[in-house]
N, C-alpha and C. Protein backbone atom coordinates (compact mmCIF):
# COMPACT_ATOMS: atom_id res chain seq x y z
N UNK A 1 0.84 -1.19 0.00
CA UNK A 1 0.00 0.00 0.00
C UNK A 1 0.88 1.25 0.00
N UNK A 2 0.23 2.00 -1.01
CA UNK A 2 1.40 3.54 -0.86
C UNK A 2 1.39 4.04 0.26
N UNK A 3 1.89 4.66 1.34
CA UNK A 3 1.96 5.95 1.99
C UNK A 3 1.50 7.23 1.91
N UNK A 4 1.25 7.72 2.35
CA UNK A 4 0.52 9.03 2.18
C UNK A 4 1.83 10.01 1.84
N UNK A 5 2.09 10.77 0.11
CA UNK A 5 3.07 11.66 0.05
C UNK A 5 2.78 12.80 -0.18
N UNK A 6 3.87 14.07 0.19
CA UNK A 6 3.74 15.26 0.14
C UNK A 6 4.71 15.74 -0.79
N UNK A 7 3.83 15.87 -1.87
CA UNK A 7 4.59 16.56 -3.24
C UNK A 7 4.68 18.64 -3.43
N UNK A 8 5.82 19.05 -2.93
CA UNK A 8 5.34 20.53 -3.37
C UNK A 8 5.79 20.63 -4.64
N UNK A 9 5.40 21.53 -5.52
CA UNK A 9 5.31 21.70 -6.75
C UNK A 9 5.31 23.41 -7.44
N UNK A 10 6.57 24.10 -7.74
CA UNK A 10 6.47 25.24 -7.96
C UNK A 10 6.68 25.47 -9.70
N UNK A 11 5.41 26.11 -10.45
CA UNK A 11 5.29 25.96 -11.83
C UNK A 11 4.50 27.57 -12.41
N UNK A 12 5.26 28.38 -12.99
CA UNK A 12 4.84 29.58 -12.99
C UNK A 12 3.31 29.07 -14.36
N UNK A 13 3.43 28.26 -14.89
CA UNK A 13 2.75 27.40 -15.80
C UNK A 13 1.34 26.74 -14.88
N UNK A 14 0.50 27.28 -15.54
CA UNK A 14 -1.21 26.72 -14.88
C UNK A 14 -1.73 25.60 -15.55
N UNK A 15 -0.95 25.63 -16.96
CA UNK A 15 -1.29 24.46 -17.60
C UNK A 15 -0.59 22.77 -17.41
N UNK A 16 0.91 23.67 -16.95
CA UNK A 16 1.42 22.71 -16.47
C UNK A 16 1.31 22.04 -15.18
N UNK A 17 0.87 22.61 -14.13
CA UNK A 17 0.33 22.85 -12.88
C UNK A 17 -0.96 21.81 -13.07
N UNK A 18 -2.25 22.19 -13.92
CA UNK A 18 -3.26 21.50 -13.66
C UNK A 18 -2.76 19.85 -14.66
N UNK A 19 -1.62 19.44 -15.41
CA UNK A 19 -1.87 18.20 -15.75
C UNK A 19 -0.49 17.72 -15.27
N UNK A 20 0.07 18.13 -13.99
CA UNK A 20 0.47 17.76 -13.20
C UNK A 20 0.23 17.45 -11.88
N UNK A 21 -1.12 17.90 -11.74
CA UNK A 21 -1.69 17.31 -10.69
C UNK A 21 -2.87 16.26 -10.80
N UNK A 22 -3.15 16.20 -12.25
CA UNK A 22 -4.22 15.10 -13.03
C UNK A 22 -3.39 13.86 -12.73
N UNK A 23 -1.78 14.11 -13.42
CA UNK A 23 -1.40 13.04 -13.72
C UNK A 23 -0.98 12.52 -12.21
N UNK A 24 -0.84 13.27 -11.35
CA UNK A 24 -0.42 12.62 -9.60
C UNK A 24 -1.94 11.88 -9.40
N UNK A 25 -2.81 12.51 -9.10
CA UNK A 25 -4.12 12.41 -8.51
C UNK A 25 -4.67 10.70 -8.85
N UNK A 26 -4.52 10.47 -10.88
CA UNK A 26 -4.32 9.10 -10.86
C UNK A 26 -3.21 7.86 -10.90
N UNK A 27 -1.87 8.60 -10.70
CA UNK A 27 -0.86 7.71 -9.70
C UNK A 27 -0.86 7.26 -8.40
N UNK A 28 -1.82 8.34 -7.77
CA UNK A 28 -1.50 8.16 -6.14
C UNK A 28 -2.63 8.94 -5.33
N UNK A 29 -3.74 8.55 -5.12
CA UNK A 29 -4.97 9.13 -4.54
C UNK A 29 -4.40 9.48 -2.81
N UNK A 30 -3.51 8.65 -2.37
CA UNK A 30 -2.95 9.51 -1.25
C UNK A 30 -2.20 10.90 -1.29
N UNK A 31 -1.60 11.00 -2.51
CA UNK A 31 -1.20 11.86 -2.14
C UNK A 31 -1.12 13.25 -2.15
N UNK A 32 -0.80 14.36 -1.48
CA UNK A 32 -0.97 15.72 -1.24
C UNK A 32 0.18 16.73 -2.35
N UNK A 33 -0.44 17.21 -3.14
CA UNK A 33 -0.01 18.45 -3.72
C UNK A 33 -0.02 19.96 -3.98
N UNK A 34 1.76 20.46 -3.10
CA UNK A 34 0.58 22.13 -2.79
C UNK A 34 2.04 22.32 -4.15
N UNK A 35 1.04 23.49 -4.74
CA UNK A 35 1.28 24.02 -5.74
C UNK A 35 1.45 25.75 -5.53
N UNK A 36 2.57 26.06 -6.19
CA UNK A 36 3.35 27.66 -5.95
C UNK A 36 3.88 28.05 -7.19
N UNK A 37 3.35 29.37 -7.13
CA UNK A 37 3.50 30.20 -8.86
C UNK A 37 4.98 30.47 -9.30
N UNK A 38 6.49 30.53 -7.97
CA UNK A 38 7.40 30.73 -7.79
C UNK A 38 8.00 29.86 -6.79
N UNK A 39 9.58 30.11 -7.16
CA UNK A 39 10.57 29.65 -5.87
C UNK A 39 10.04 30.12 -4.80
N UNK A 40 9.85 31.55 -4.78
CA UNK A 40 10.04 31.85 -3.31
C UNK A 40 8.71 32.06 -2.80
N UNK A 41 7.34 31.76 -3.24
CA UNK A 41 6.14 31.38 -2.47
C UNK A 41 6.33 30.26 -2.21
N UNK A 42 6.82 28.82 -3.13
CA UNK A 42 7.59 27.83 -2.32
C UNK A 42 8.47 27.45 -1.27
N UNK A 43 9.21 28.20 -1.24
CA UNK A 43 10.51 28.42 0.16
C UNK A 43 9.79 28.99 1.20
N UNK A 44 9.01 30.10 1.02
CA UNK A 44 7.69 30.37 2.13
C UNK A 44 7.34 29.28 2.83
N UNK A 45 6.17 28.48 2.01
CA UNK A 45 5.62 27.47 2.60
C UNK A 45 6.21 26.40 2.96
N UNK A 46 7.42 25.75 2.32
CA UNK A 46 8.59 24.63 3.18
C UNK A 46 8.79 24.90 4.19
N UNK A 47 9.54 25.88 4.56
CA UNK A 47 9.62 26.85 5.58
C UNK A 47 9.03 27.10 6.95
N UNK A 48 7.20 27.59 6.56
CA UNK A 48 6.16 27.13 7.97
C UNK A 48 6.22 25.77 8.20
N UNK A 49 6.24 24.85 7.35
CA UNK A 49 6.09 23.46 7.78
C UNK A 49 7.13 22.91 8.76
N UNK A 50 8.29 23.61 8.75
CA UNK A 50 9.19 22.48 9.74
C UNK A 50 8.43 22.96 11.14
N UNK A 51 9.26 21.49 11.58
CA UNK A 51 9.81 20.54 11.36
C UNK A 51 9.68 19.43 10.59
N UNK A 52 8.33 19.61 9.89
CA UNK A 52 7.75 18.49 8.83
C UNK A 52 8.34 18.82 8.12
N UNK A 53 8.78 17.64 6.93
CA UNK A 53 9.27 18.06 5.49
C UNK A 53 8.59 17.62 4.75
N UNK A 54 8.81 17.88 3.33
CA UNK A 54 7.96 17.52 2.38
C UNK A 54 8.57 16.31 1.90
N UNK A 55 7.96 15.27 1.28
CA UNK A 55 8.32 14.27 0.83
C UNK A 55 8.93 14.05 -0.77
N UNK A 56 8.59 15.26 -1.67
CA UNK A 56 9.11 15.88 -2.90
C UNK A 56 8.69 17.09 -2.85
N UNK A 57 9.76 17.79 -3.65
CA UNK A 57 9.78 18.82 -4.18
C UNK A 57 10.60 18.83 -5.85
N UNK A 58 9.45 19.86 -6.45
CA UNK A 58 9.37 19.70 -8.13
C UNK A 58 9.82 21.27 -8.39
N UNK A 59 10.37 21.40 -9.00
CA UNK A 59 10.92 22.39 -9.01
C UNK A 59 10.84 22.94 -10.78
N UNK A 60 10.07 24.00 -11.60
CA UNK A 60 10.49 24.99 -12.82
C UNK A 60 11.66 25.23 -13.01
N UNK A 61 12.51 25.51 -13.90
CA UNK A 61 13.47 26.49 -14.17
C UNK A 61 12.89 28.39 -14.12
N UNK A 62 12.38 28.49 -15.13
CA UNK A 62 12.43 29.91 -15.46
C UNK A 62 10.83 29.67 -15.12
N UNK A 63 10.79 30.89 -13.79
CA UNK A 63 10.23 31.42 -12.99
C UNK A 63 10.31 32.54 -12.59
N UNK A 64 9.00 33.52 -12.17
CA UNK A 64 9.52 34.83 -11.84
C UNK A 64 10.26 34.89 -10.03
N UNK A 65 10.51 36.12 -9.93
CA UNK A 65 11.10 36.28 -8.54
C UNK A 65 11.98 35.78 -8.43
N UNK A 66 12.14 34.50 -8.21
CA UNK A 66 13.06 33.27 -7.25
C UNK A 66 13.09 32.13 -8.74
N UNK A 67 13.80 32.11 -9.57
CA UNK A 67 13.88 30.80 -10.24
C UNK A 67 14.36 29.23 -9.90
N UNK A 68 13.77 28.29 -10.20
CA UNK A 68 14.15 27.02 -9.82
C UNK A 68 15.56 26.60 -9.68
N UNK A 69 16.27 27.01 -9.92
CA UNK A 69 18.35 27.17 -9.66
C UNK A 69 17.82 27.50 -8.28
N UNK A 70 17.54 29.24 -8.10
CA UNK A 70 17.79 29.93 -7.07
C UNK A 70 17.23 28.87 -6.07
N UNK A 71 15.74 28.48 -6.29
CA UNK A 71 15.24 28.16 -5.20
C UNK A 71 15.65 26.73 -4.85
N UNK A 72 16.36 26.07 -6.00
CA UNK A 72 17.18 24.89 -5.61
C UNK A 72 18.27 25.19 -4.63
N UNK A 73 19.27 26.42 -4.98
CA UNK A 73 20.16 26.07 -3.76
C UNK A 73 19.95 26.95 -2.50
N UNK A 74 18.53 27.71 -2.47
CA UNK A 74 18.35 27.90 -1.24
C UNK A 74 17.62 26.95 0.07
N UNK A 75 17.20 25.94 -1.03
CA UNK A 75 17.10 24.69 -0.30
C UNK A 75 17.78 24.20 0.51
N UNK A 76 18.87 23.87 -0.93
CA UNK A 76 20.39 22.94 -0.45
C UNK A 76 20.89 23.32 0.45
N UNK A 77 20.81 24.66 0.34
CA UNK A 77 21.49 25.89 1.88
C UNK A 77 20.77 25.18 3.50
N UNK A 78 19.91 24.88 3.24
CA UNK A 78 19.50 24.60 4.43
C UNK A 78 19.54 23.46 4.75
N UNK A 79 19.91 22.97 6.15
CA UNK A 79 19.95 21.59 6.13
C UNK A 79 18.72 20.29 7.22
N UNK A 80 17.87 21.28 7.35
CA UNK A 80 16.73 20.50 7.14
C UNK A 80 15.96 19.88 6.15
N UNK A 81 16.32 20.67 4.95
CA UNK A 81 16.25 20.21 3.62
C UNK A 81 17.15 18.79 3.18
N UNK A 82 18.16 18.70 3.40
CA UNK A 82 19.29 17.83 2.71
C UNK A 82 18.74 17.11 1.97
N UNK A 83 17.74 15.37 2.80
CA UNK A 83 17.67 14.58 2.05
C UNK A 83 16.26 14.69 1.79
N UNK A 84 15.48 16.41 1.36
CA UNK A 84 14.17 16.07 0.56
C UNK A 84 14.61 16.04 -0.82
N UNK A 85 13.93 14.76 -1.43
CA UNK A 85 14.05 14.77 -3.25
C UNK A 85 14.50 16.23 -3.75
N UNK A 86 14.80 16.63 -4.70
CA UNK A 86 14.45 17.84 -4.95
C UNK A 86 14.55 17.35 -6.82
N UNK A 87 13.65 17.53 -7.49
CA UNK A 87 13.47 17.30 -9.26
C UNK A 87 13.57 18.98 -9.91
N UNK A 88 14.02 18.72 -10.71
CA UNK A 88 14.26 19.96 -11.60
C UNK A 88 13.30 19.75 -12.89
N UNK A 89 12.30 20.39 -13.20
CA UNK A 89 11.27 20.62 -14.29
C UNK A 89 11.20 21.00 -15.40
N UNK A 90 11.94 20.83 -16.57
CA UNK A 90 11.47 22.20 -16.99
C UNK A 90 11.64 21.60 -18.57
N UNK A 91 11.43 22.09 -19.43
CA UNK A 91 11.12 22.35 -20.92
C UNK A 91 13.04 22.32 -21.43
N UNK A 92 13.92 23.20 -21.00
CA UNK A 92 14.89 22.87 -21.58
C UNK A 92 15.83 22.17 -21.41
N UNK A 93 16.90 21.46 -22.76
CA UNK A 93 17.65 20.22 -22.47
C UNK A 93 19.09 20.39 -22.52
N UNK A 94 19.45 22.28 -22.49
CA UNK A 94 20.28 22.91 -22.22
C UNK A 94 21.48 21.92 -21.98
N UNK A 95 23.11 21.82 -22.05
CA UNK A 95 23.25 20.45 -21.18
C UNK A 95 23.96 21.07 -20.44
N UNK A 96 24.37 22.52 -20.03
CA UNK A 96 24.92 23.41 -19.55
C UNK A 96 24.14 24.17 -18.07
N UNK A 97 22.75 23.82 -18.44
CA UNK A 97 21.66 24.38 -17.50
C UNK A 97 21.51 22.86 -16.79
N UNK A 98 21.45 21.96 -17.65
CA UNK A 98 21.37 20.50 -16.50
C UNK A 98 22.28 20.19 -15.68
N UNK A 99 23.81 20.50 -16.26
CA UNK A 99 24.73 20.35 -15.17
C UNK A 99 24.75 21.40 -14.14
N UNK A 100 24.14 22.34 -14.47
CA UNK A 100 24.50 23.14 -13.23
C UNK A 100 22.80 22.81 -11.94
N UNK A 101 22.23 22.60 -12.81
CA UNK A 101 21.12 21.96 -11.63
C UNK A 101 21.67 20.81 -10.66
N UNK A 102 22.18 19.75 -11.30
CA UNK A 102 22.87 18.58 -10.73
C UNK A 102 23.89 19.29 -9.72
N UNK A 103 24.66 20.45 -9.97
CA UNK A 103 25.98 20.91 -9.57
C UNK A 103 25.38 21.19 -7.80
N UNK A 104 24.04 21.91 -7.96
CA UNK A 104 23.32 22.77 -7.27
C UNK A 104 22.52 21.63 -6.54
N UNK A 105 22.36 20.59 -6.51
CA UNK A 105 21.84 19.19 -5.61
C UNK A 105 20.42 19.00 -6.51
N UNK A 106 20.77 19.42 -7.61
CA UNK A 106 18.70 18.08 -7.85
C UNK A 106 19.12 16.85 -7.82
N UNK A 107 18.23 15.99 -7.55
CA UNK A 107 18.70 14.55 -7.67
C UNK A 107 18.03 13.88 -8.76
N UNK A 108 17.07 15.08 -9.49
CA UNK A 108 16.87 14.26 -10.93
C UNK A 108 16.52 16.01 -11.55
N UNK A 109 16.40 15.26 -12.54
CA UNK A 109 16.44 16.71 -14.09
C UNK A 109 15.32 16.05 -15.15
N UNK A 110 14.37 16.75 -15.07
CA UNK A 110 13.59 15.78 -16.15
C UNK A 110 12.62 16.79 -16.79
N UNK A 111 12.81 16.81 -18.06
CA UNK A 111 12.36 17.60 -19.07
C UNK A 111 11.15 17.15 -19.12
N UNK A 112 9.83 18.10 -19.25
CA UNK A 112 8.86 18.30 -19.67
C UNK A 112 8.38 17.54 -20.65
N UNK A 113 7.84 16.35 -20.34
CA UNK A 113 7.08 15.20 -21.65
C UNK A 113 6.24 16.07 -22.29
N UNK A 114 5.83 16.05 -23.51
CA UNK A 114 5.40 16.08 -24.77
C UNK A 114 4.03 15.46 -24.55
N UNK A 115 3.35 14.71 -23.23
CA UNK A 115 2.11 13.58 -23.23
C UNK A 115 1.71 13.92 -22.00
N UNK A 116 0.57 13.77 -21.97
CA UNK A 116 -0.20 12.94 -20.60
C UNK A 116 0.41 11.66 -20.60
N UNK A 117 0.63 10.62 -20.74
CA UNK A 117 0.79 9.56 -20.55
C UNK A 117 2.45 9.82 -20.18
N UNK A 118 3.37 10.35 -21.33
CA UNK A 118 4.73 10.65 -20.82
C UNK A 118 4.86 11.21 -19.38
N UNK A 119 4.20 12.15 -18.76
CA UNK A 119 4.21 12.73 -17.63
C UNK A 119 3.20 11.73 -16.78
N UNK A 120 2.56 10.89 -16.77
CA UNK A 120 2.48 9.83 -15.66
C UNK A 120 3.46 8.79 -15.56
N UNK A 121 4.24 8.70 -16.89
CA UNK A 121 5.15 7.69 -16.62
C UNK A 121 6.38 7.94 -15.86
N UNK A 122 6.78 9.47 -15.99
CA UNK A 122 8.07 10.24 -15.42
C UNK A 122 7.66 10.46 -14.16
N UNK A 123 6.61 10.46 -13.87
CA UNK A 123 5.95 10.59 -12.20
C UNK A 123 6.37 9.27 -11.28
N UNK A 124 6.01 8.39 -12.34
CA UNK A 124 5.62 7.01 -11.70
C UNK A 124 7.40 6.21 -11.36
N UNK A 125 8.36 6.87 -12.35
CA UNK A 125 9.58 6.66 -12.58
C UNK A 125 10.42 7.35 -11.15
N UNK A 126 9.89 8.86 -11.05
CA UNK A 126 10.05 9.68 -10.02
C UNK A 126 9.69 9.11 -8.67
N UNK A 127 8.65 8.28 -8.19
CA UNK A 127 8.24 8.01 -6.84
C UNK A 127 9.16 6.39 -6.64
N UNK A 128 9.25 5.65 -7.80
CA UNK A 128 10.13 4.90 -7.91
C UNK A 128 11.73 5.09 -7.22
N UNK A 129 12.08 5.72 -7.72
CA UNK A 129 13.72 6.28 -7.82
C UNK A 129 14.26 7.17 -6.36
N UNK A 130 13.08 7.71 -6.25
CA UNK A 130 13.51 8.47 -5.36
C UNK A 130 12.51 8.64 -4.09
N UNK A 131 11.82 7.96 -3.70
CA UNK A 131 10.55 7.52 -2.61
C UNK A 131 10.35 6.91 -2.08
N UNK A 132 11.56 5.65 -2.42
CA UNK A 132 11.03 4.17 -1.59
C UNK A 132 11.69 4.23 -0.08
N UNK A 133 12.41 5.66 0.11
CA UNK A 133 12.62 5.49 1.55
C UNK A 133 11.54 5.35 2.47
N UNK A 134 10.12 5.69 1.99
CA UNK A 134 9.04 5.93 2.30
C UNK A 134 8.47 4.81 2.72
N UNK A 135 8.90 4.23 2.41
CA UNK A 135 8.08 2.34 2.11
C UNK A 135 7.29 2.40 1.50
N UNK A 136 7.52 3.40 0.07
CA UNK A 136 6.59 3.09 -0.98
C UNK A 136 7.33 2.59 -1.82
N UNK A 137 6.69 1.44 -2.46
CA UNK A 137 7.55 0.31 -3.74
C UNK A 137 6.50 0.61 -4.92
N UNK A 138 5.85 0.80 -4.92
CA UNK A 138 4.73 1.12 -6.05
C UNK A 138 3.51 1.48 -5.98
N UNK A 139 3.26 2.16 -7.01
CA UNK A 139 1.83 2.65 -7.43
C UNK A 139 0.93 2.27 -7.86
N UNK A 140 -0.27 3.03 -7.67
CA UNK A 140 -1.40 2.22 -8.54
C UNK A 140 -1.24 1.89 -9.86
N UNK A 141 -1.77 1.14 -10.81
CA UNK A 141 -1.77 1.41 -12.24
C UNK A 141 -3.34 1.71 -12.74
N UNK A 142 -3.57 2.85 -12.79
CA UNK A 142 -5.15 2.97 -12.97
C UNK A 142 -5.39 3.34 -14.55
């Protein structure tokens, strides 16, 4: 049985935002997704939560205010953060912008599928890879 997870999710994108939470909702009916227009309404809300952490965090590139770099290593900066996931989002395959995400602690980089179905599979790949500390081993297949 999955665990109950806490996905935050910062996407200056509404389109991307609402079929990223389609595609969670039928991966994982447990789990919770708060969603932020920027880095730093994200870093806000991580933030009130401790001592709780979040169980992922999804992270944009190009964002206003606070971009997904920034708000990646103001994460990393902190070390209540250390071992939350942290995914890097975004549309480009730059390989100059990926290494420096990696440089900056994401523990994955994953370009923007082209599908609904591509983006449940990169989800499903995502809770895989990087979740089973959770004692989650798998998902629904709905």
């Amino acid at each position: 049985m999955l665990l109950p997870i806490t996905v935050f999710i910062a996407d200056d994108d509404t389109d991307d935002q609402f079929f990223f939470e389609q595609a969670l909702k039928e991966l994982c009916a447990e789990c919770t997704l708060n969603m932020s227009f920027d880095g730093e309404e994200l870093i806000n809300k991580i933030q009130k939560l401790l001592p709780v952490l979040p169980d992922l965090i999804i992270l944009d590139i190009n964002m206003p205010k606070v971009n997904g770099l920034q708000a990646l290593s103001l994460i990393r900066a902190n070390p209540a953060f250390s071992r939350v996931p942290v995914i890097i989002y975004s549309t480009t395959g730059n390989p100059a912008t990926i290494k420096q995400a990696y440089e900056s602690g994401a523990n994955f980089y994953l370009r923007k599928p082209r599908s609904f179905i591509g983006l449940k599979e990169e989800i499903q790949h995502i809770f895989e890879d990087h979740l089973l500390h959770k004692g989650n081993t798998s998902l629904s297949e709905e």
